[in-house]
C-alpha atoms as a PDB file:
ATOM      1  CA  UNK A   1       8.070  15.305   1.020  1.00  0.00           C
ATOM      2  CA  UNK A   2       8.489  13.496  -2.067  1.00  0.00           C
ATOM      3  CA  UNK A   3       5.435  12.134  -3.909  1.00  0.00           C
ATOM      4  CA  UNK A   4       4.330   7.846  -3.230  1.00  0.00           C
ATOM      5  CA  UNK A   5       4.924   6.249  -6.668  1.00  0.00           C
ATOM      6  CA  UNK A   6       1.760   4.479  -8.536  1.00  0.00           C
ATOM      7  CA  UNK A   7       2.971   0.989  -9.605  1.00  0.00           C
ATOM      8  CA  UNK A   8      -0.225  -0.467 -12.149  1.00  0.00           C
ATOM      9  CA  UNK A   9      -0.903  -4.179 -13.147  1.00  0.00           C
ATOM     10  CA  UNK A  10       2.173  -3.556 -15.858  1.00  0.00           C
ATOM     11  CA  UNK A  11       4.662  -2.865 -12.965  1.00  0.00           C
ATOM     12  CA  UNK A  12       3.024  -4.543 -10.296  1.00  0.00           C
ATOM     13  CA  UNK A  13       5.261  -7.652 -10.562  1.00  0.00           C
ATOM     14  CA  UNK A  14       8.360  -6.024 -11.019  1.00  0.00           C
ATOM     15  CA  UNK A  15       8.103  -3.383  -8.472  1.00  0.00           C
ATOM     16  CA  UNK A  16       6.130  -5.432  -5.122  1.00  0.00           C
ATOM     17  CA  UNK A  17       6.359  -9.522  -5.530  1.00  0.00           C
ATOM     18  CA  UNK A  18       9.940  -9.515  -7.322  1.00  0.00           C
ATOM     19  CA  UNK A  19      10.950  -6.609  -4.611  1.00  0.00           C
ATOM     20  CA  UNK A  20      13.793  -6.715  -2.326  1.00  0.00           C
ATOM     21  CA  UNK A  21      12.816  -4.555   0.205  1.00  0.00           C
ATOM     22  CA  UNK A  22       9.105  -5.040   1.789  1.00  0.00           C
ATOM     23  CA  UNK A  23       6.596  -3.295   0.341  1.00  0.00           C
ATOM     24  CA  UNK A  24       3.331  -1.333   1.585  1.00  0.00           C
ATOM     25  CA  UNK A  25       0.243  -1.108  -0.846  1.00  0.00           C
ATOM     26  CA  UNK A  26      -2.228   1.675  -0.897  1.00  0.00           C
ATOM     27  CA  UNK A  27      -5.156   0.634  -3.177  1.00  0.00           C
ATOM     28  CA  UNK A  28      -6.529   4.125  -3.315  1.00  0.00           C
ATOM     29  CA  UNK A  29      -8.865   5.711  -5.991  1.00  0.00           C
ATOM     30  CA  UNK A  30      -9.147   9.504  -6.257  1.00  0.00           C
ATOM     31  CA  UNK A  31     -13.129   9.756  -5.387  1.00  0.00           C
ATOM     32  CA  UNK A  32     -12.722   8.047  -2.087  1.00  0.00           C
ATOM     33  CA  UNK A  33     -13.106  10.143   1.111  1.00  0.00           C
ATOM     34  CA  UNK A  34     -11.395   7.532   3.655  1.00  0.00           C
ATOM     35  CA  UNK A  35      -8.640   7.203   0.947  1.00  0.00           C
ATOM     36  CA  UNK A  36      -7.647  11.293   1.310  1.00  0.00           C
ATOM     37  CA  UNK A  37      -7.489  10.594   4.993  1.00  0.00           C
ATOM     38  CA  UNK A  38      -4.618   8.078   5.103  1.00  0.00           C
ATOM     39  CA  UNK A  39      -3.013   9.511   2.300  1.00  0.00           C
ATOM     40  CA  UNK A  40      -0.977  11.649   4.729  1.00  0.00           C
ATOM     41  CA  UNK A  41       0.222   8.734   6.957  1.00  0.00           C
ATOM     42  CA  UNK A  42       1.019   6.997   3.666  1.00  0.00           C
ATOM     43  CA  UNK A  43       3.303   9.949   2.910  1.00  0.00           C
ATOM     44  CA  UNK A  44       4.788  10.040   6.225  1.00  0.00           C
ATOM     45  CA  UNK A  45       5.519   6.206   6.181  1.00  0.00           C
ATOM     46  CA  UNK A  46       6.941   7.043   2.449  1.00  0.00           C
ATOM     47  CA  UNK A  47       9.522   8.922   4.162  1.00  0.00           C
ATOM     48  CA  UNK A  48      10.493   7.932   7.739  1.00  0.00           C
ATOM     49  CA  UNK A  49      10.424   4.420   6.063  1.00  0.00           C
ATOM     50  CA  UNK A  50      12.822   4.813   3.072  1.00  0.00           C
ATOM     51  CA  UNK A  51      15.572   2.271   2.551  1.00  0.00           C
ATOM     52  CA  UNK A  52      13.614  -0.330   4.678  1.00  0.00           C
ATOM     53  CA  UNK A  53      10.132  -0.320   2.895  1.00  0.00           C
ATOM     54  CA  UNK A  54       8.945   0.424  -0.579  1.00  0.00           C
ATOM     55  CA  UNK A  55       5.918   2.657  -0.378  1.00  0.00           C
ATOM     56  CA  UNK A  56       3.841   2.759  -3.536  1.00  0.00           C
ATOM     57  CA  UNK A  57      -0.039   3.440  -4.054  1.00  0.00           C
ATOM     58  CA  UNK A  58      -2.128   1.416  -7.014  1.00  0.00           C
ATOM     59  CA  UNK A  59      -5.392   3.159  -8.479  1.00  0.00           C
ATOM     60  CA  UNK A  60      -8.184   0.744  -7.572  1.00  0.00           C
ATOM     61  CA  UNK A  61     -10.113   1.874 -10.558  1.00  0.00           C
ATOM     62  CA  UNK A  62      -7.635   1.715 -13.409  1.00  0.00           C
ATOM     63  CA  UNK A  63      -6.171  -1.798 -11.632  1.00  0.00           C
ATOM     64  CA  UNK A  64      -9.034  -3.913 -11.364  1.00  0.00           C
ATOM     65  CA  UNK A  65      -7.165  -7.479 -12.445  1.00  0.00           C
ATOM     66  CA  UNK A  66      -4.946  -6.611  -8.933  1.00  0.00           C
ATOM     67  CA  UNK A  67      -8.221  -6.292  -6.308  1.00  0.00           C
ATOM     68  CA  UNK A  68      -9.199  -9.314  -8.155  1.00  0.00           C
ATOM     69  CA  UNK A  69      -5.990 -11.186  -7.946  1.00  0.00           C
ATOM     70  CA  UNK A  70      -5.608 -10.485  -3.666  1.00  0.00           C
ATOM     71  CA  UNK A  71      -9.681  -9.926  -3.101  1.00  0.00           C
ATOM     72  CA  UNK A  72     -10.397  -6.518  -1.972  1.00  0.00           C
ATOM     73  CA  UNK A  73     -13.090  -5.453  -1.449  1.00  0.00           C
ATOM     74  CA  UNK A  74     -13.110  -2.172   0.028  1.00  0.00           C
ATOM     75  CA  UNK A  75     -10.623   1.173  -0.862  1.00  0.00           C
ATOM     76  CA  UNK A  76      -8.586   1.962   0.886  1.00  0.00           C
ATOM     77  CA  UNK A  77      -6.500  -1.062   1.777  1.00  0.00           C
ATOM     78  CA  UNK A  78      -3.014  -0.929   2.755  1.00  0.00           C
ATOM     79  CA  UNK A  79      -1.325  -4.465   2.250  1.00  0.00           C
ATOM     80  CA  UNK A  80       2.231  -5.151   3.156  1.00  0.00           C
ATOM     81  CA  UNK A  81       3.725  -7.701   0.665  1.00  0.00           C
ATOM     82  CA  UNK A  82       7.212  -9.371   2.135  1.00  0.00           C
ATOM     83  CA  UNK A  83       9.012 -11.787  -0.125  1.00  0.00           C
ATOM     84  CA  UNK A  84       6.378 -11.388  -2.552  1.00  0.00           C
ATOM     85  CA  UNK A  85       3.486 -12.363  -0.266  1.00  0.00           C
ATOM     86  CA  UNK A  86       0.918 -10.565   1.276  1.00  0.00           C
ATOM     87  CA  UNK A  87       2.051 -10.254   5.378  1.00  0.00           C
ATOM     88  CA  UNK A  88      -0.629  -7.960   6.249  1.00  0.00           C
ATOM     89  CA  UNK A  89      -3.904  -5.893   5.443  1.00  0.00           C
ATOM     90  CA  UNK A  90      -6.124  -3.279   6.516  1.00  0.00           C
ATOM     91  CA  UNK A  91      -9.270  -1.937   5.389  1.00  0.00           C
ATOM     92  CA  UNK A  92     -10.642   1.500   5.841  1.00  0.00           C
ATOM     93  CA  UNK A  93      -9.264   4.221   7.802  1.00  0.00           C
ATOM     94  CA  UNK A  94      -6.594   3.473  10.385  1.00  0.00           C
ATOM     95  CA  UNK A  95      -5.011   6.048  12.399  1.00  0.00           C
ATOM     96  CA  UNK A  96      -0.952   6.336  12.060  1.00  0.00           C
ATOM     97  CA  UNK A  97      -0.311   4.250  15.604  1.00  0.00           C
ATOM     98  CA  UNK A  98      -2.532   1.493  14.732  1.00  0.00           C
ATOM     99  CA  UNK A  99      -1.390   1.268  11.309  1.00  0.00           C
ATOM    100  CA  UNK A 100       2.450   0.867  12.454  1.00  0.00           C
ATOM    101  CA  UNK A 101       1.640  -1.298  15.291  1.00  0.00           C
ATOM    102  CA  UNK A 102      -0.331  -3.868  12.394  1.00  0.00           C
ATOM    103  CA  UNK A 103       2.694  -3.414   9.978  1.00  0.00           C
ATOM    104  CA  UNK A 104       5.887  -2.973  12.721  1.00  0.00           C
ATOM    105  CA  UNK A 105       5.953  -7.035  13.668  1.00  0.00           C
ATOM    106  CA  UNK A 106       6.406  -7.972   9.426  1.00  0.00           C
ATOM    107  CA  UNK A 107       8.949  -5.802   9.099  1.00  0.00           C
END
């Protein structure tokens, strides 16, 4: 299973809002418990969704102008930016069904 990229506030417009493809967020930081959880599913969505949906992850502590910029809060939060706009979000821990029945409908 290949690795999710990191994208940072350098890359961030380049690689999600000027994006092609739809793109799913994890704001993640390495000292967060809930984060480890989803990491998996994040992974698995990395790979069952190439072609159709960039997967990338942002570190919520070395990005801090980005949870600024789209007001989170809380780690982790998985957004789904489409045509350079944010199309959905989730806080916290979501299992893998709940997660692709939020982000299925944008897609």
């Amino acid at each position: 299973m290949a690795d999710v990229p990191y994208v940072s506030e350098v890359d961030f417009q380049a690689e999600v809002i000027d994006s092609p493809l739809p793109v799913l967020v994890d704001f993640t930081a390495v000292w967060c418990g809930p984060c480890k959880m989803i990491a998996p599913i994040v992974e698995q969505l990395h790979s069952e969704w190439q072609g159709r949906v960039k997967v990338v992850k942002c570190d919520a502590d070395q990005n801090p102008n980005i949870l600024m910029q789209y007001g989170i809060m809380g780690i982790p939060t998985v957004m789904l930016f489409k045509a350079g706009k944010v199309a959905e979000r989730a806080t916290g821990y979501q299992p893998k069904d709940k997660l692709v029945a939020r982000l299925t409908p944008h897609l």
